[in-house]
Protein backbone atom coordinates (compact mmCIF):
# COMPACT_ATOMS: atom_id res chain seq x y z
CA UNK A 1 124.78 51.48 97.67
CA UNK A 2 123.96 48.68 95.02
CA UNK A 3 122.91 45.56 96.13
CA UNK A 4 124.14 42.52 93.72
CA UNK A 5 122.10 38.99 93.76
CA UNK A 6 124.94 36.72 93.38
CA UNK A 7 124.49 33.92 90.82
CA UNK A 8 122.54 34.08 87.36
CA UNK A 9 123.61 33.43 83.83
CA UNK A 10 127.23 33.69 83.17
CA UNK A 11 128.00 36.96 80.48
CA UNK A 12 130.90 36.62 78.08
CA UNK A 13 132.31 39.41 79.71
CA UNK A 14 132.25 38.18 83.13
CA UNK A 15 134.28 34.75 81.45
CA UNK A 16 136.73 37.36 80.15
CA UNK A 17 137.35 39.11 83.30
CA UNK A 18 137.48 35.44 85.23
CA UNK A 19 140.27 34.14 82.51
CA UNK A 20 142.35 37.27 83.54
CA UNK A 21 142.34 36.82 86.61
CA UNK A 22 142.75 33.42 86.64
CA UNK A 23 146.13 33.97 84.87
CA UNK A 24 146.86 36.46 87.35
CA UNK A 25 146.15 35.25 91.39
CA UNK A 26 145.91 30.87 90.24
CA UNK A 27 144.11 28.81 91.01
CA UNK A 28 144.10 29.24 94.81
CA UNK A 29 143.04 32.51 94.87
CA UNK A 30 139.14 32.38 94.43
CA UNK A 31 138.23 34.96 96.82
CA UNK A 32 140.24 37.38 94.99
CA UNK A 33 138.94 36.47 91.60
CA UNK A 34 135.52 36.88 92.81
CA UNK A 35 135.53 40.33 94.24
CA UNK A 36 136.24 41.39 90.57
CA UNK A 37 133.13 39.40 89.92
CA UNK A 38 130.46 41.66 92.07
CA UNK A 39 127.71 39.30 90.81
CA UNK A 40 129.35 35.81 91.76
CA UNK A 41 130.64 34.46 94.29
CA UNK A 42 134.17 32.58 95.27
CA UNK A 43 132.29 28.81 94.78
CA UNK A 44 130.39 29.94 91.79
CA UNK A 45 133.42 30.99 90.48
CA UNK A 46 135.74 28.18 90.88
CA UNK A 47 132.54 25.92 89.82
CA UNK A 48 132.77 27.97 86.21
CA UNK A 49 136.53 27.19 85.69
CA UNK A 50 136.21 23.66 86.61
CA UNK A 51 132.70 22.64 84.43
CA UNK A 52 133.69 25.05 81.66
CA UNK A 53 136.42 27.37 81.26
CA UNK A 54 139.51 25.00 82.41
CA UNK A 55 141.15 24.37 78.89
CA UNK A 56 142.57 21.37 79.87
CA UNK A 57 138.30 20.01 79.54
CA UNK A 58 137.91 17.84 76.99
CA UNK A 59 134.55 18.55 74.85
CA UNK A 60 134.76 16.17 71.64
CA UNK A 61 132.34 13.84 71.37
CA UNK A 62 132.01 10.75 73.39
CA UNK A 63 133.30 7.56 71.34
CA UNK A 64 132.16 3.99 71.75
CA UNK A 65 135.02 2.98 73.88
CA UNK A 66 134.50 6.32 76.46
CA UNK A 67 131.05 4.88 77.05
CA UNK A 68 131.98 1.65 77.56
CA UNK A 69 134.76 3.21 80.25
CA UNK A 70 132.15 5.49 81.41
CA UNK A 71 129.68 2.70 82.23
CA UNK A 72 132.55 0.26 83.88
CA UNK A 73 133.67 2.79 85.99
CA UNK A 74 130.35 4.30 87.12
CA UNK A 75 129.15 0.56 88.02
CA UNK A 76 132.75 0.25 90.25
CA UNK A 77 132.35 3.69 91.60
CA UNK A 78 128.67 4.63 91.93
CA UNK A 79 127.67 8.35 92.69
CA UNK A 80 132.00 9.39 92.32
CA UNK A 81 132.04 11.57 89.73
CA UNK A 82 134.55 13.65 90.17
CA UNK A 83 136.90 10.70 90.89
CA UNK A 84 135.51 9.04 87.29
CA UNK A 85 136.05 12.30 85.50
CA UNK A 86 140.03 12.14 85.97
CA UNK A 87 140.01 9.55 83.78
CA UNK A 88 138.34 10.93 80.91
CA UNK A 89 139.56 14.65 80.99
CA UNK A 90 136.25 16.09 81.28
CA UNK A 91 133.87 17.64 84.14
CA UNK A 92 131.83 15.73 86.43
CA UNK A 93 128.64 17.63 85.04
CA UNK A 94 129.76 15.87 81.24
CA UNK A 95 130.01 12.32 82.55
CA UNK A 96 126.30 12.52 84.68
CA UNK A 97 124.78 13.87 81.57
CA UNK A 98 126.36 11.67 79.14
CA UNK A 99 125.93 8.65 81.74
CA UNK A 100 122.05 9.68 82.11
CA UNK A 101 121.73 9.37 78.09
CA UNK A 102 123.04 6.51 77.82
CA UNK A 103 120.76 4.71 80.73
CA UNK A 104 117.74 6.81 78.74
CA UNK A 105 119.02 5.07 75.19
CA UNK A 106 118.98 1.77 76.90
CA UNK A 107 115.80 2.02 78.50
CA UNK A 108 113.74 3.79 75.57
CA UNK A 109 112.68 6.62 77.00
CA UNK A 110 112.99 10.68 75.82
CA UNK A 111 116.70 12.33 77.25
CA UNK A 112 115.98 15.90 78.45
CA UNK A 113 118.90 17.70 79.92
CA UNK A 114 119.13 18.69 83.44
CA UNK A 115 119.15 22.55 82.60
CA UNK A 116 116.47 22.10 80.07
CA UNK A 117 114.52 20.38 82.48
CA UNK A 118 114.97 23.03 85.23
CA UNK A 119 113.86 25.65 82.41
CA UNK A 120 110.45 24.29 81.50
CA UNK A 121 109.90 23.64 85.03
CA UNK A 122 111.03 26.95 86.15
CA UNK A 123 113.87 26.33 88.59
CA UNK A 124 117.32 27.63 88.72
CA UNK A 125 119.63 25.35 86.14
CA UNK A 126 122.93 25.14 86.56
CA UNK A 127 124.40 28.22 85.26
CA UNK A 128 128.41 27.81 85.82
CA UNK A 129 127.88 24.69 82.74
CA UNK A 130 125.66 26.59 80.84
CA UNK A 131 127.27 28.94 77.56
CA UNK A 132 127.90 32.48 78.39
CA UNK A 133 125.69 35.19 76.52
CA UNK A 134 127.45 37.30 74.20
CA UNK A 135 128.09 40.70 74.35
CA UNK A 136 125.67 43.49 73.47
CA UNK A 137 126.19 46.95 71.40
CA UNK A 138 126.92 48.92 74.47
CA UNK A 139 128.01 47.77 78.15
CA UNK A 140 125.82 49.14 80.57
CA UNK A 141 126.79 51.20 83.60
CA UNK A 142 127.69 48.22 85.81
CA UNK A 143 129.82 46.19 82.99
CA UNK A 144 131.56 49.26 82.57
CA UNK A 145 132.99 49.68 86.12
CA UNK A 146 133.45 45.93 86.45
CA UNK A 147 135.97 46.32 83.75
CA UNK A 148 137.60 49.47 85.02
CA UNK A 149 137.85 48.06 88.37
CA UNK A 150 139.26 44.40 86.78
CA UNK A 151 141.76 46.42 84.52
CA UNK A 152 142.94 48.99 87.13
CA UNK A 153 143.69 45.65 89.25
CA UNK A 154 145.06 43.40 87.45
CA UNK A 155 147.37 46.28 85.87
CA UNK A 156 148.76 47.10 89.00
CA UNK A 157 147.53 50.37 89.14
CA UNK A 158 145.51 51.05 92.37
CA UNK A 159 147.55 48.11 94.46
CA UNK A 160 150.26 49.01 97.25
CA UNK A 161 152.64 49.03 94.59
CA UNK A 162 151.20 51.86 91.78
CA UNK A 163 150.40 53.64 95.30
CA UNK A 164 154.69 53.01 96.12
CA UNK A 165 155.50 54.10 92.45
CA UNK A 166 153.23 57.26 92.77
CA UNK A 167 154.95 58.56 95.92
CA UNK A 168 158.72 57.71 94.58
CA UNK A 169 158.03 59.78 91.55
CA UNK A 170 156.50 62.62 93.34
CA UNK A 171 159.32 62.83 95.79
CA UNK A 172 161.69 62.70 93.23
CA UNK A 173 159.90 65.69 91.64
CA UNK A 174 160.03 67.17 94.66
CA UNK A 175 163.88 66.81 95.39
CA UNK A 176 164.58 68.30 91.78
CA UNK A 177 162.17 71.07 93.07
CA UNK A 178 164.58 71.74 96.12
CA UNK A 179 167.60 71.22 94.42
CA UNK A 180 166.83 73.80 91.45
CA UNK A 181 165.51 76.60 94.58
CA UNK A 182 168.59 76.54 96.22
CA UNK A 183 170.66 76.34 93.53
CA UNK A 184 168.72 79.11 92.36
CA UNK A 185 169.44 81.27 96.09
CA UNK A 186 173.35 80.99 95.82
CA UNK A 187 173.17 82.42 92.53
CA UNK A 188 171.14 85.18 94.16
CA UNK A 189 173.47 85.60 96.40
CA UNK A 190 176.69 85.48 94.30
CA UNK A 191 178.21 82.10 95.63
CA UNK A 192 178.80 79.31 92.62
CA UNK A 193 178.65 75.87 93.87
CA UNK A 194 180.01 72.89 91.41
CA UNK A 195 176.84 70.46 91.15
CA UNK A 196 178.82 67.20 92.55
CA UNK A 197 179.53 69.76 96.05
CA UNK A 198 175.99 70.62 96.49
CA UNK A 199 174.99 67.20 97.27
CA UNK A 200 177.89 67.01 99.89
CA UNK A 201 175.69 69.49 101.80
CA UNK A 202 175.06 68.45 105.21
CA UNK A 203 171.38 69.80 105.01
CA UNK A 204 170.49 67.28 102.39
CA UNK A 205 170.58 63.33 104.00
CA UNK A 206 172.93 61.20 102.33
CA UNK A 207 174.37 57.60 102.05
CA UNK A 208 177.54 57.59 104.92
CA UNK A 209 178.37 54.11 103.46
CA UNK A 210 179.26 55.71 99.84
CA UNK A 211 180.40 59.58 100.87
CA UNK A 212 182.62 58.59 104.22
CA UNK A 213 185.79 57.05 104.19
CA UNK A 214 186.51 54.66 106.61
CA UNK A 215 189.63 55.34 109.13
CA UNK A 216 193.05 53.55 108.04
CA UNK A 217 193.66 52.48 111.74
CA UNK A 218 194.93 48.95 111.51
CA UNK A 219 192.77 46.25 113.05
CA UNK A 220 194.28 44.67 116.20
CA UNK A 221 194.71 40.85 115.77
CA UNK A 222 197.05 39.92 119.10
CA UNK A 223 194.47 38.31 120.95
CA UNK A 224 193.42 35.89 118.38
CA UNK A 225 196.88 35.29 117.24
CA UNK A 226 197.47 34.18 120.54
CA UNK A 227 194.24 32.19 121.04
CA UNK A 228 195.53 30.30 117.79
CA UNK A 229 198.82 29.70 119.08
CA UNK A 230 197.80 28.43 122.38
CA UNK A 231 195.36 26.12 121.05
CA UNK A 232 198.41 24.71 118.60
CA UNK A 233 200.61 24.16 121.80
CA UNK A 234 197.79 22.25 123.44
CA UNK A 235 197.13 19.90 120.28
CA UNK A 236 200.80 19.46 119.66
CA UNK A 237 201.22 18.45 124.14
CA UNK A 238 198.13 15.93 123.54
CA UNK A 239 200.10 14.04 120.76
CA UNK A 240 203.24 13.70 122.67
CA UNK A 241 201.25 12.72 125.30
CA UNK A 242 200.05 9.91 123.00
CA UNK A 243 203.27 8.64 121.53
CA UNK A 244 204.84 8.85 124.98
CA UNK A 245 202.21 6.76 126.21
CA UNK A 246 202.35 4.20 123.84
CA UNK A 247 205.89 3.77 123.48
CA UNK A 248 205.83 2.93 127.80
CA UNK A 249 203.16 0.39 126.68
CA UNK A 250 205.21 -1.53 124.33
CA UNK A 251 208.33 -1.29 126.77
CA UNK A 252 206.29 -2.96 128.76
CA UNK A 253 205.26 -5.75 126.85
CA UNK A 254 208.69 -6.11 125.68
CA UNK A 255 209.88 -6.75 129.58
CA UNK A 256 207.22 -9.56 129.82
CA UNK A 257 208.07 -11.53 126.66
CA UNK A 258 212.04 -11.70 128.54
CA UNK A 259 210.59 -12.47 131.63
CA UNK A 260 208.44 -15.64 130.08
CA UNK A 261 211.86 -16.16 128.01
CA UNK A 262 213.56 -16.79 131.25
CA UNK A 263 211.24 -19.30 132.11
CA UNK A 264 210.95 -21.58 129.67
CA UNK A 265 213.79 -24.25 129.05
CA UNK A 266 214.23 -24.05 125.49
CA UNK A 267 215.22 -20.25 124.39
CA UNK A 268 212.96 -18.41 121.53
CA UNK A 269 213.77 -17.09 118.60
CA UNK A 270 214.49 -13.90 119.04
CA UNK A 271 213.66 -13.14 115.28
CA UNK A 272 210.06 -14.00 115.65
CA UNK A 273 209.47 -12.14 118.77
CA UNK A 274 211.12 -9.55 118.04
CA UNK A 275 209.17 -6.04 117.84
């Protein structure tokens, strides 16, 4: 069993194989990226796509007005660099660097990046900023099953679905196996078949939905009909029941206006009252 130290210098081939699968799984998927990665792990991988890889990084120069930004924002927001590199496009690791030259420039004194730094003092730099090394003549053994491994997975072709595709075709090869036998017994035996009967066979499943009729027995619909009709009759008695209600109402009111007619000296006009 081989035994990987996960970290190290980034290879060009391992910034291939990350871009793949980057285009692949997202960016959500960082597990999955990194167990095509048998050297790295998921945060050293997502840390290489953020600092360097993401092409949406900006890595022109710095211009006079992106320092002057730079040093605004780092004075308002001390020690927030990922929050200050939104608004320049670049990675945090760009604006501490460039921000730590500039502070050097102002105070006179020698710049010396971090990774150099780390070098001559011989600690661990930061490799997910650092350029990846290029490729030599020949891949050695492990290279070369990194990229069969990252090919055969990101092609599809050791997933649940190859696996799904293998065993349809070989079932199909094995149904055209079956079907050519026994066609191949009833000519034996001196019986000729026509090729759309010998699917009808009942030994061989089929689809009932496609090869069985349905009975022509007409579908029964009195008890809904009569459902619908009963429900009619009730709507149709509520509305009466309405208009027969408000029609006893306005007799009603019609009796009292005669009534208060009768007792008042001087008669109404009937035109004005009158409903």
């Amino acid at each position: 069993m081989k035994i990987f130290i996960r970290g190290g210098i980034w290879s060009n081939v391992e910034d291939q194989v990350l871009l793949a699968a980057y285009m692949k799984y997202g960016n959500n998927q960082w597990t999955r990226i990194a167990s095509l990665l048998p050297k790295k792990s998921p945060a050293q991988v997502k840390a290489r796509w953020e600092e360097y890889l993401d092409p949406t990084l900006k890595k022109t120069p710095w211009t006079h007005a992106d320092d002057e930004k730079l040093l605004h924002l780092a004075r308002f927001m001390p020690m927030q660099w990922r929050t200050i590199s939104q608004y320049f496009n670049r990675s945090p690791y760009q604006c501490i660097e460039r921000y730590r030259e500039l502070i050097d420039k102002a105070t006179n004194t020698p710049y010396i990046d971090d990774n150099e730094s780390a070098i001559q003092h011989q600690m661990m730099p930061n490799f997910e900023t650092l350029k990846a090394t290029p490729d030599g003549e020949e891949f050695d053994q492990d290279e070369r099953e990194m990229l069969e491994e990252a090919r055969a997975r990101l092609a599809n072709t050791q997933g649940k679905k190859a696996r799904r595709k293998a065993r349809e075709r070989q079932l199909n090869v094995l149904r055209k196996i079956a079907k050519m036998r026994k066609k191949r017994e009833l000519d034996a035996a001196g019986l000729v078949i026509e090729e759309k009967r010998l699917w009808e066979d009942e030994e061989i499943e089929i689809d009932p939905f496609r090869t069985h009729k349905p009975f022509s027995v007409k579908f029964n619909t009195d008890k809904d009909d009569k459902a619908l009709k009963d429900n009619r009759l009730i709507r149709i008695k509520s509305k009466q029941k309405a208009v027969k209600k408000n029609l006893e109402s306005l007799d009603h009111l019609k009796q009292e206006l005669k009534n208060e007619e009768k007792k008042l000296e001087t008669p109404i006009d009937h035109r004005r009252t009158d409903l």
